[in-house]
C-alpha atoms as a PDB file:
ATOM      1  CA  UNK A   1       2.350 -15.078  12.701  1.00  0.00           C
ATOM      2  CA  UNK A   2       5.195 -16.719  13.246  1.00  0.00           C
ATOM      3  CA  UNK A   3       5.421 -20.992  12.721  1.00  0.00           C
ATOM      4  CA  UNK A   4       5.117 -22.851  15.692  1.00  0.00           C
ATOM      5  CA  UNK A   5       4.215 -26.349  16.156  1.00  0.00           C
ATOM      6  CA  UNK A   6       0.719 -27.692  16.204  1.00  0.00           C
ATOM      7  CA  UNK A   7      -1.270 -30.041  17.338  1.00  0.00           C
ATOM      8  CA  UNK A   8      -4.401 -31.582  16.726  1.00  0.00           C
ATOM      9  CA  UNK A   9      -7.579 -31.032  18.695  1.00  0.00           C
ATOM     10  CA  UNK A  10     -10.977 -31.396  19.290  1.00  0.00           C
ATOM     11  CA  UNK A  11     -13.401 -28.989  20.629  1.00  0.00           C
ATOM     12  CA  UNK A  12     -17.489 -28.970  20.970  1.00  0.00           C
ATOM     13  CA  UNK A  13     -18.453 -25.397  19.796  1.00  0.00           C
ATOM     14  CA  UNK A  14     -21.925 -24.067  19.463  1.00  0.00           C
ATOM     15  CA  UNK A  15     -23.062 -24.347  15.581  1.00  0.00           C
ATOM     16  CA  UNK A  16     -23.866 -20.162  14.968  1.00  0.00           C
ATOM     17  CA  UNK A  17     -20.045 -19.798  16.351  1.00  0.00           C
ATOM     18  CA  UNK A  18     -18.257 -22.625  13.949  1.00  0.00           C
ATOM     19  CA  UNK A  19     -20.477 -21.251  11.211  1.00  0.00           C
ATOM     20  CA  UNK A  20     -19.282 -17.277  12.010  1.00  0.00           C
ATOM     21  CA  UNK A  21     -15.971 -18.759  12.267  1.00  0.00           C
ATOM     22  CA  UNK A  22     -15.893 -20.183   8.619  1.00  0.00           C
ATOM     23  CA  UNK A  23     -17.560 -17.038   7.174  1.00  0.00           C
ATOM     24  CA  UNK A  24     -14.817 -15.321   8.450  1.00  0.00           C
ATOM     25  CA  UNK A  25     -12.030 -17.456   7.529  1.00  0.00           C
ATOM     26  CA  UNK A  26     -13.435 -17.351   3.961  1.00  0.00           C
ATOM     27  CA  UNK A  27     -13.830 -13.972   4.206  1.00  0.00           C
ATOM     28  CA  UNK A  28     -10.084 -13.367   5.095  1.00  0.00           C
ATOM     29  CA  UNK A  29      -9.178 -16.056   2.848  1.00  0.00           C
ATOM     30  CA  UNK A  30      -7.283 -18.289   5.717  1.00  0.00           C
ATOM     31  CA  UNK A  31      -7.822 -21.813   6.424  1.00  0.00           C
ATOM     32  CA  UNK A  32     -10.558 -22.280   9.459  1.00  0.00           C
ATOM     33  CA  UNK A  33      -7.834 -23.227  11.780  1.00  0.00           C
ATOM     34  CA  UNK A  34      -5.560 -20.614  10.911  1.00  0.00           C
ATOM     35  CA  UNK A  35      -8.866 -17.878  11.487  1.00  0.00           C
ATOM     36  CA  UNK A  36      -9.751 -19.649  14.494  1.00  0.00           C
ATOM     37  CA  UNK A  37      -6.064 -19.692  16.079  1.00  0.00           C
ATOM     38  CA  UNK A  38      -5.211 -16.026  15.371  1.00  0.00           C
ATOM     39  CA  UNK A  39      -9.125 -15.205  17.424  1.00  0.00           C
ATOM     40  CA  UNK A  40      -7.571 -17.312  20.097  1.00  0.00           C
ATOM     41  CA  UNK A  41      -4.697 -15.562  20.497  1.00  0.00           C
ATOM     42  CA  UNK A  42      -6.343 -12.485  20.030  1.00  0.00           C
ATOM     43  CA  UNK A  43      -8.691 -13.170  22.859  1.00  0.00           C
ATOM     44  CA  UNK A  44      -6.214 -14.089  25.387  1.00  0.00           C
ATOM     45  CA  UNK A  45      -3.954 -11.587  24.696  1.00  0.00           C
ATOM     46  CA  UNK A  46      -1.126 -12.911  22.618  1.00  0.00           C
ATOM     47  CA  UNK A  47      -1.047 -10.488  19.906  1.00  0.00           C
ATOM     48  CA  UNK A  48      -0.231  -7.752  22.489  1.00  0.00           C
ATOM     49  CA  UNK A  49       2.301  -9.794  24.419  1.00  0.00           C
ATOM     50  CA  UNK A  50       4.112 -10.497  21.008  1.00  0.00           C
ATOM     51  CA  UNK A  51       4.358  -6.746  19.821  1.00  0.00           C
ATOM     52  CA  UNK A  52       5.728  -5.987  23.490  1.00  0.00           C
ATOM     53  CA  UNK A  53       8.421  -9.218  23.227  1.00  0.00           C
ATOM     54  CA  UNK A  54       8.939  -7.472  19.684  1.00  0.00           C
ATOM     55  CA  UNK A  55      10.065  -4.315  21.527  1.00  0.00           C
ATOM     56  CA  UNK A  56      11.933  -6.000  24.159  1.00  0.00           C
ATOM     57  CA  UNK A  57      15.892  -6.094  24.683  1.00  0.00           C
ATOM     58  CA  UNK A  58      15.566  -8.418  27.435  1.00  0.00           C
ATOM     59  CA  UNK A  59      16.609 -12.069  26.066  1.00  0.00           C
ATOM     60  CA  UNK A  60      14.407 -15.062  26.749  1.00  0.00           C
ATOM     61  CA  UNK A  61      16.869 -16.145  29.100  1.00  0.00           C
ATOM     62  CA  UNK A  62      16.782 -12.798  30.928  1.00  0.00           C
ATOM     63  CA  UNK A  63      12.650 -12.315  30.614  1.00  0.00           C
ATOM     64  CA  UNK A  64      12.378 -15.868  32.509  1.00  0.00           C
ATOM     65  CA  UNK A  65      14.649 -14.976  35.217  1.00  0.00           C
ATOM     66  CA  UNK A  66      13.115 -11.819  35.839  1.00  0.00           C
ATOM     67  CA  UNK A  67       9.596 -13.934  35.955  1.00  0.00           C
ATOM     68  CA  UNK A  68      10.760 -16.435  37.909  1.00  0.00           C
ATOM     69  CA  UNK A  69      12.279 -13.759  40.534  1.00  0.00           C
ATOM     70  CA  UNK A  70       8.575 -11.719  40.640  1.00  0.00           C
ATOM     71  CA  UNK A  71       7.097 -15.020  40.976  1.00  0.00           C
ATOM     72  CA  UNK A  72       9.511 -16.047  43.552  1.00  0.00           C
ATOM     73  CA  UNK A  73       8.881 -12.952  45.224  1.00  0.00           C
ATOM     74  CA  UNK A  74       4.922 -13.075  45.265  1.00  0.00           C
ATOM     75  CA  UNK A  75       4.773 -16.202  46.595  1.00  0.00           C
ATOM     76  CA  UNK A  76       7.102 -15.304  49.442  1.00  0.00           C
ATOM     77  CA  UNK A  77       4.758 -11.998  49.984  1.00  0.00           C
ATOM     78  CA  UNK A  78       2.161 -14.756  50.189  1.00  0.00           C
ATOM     79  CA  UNK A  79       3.652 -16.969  52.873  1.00  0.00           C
ATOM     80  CA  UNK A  80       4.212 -14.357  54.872  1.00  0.00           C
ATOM     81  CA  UNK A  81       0.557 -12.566  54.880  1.00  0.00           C
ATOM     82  CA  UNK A  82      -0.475 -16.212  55.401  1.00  0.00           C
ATOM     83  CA  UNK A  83       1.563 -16.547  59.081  1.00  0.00           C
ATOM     84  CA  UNK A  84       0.560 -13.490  60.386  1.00  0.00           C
END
């Protein structure tokens, strides 16, 4: 996983989860954050999106323009359905 910056946070989790959590970051010998970041990113998806961007040879520059157009786009699609 690559090094991005972090930032410090607090969270109220049920006690069964924080204690899974630990078992498994000792298990997989990583620090609890690092466990409990990579099951984040796991969970929403991240992991996926990052082998994709892996695969890509659209540049970031090019990958947010094309967003920004579909975006764009949607939301005029939206207006529209929205007068008639």
């Amino acid at each position: 996983m690559a090094s991005r910056p972090k930032r410090k946070v607090t969270y109220y989790i049920a006690e069964n989860v924080l204690r899974a959590a630990k078992v498994g970051a000792a298990r997989a010998d990583q620090a609890n954050s690092e466990f409990v970041e990579r099951a984040l990113r796991s969970y929403l998806g991240f992991d996926l999106l990052e082998r994709v961007w892996a695969r890509s040879e659209l540049s970031e520059k090019a990958a947010m323009e094309l967003a920004l157009e579909a975006t764009h786009a949607r939301r005029r699609r939206k207006r529209a359905a929205r007068r008639r």
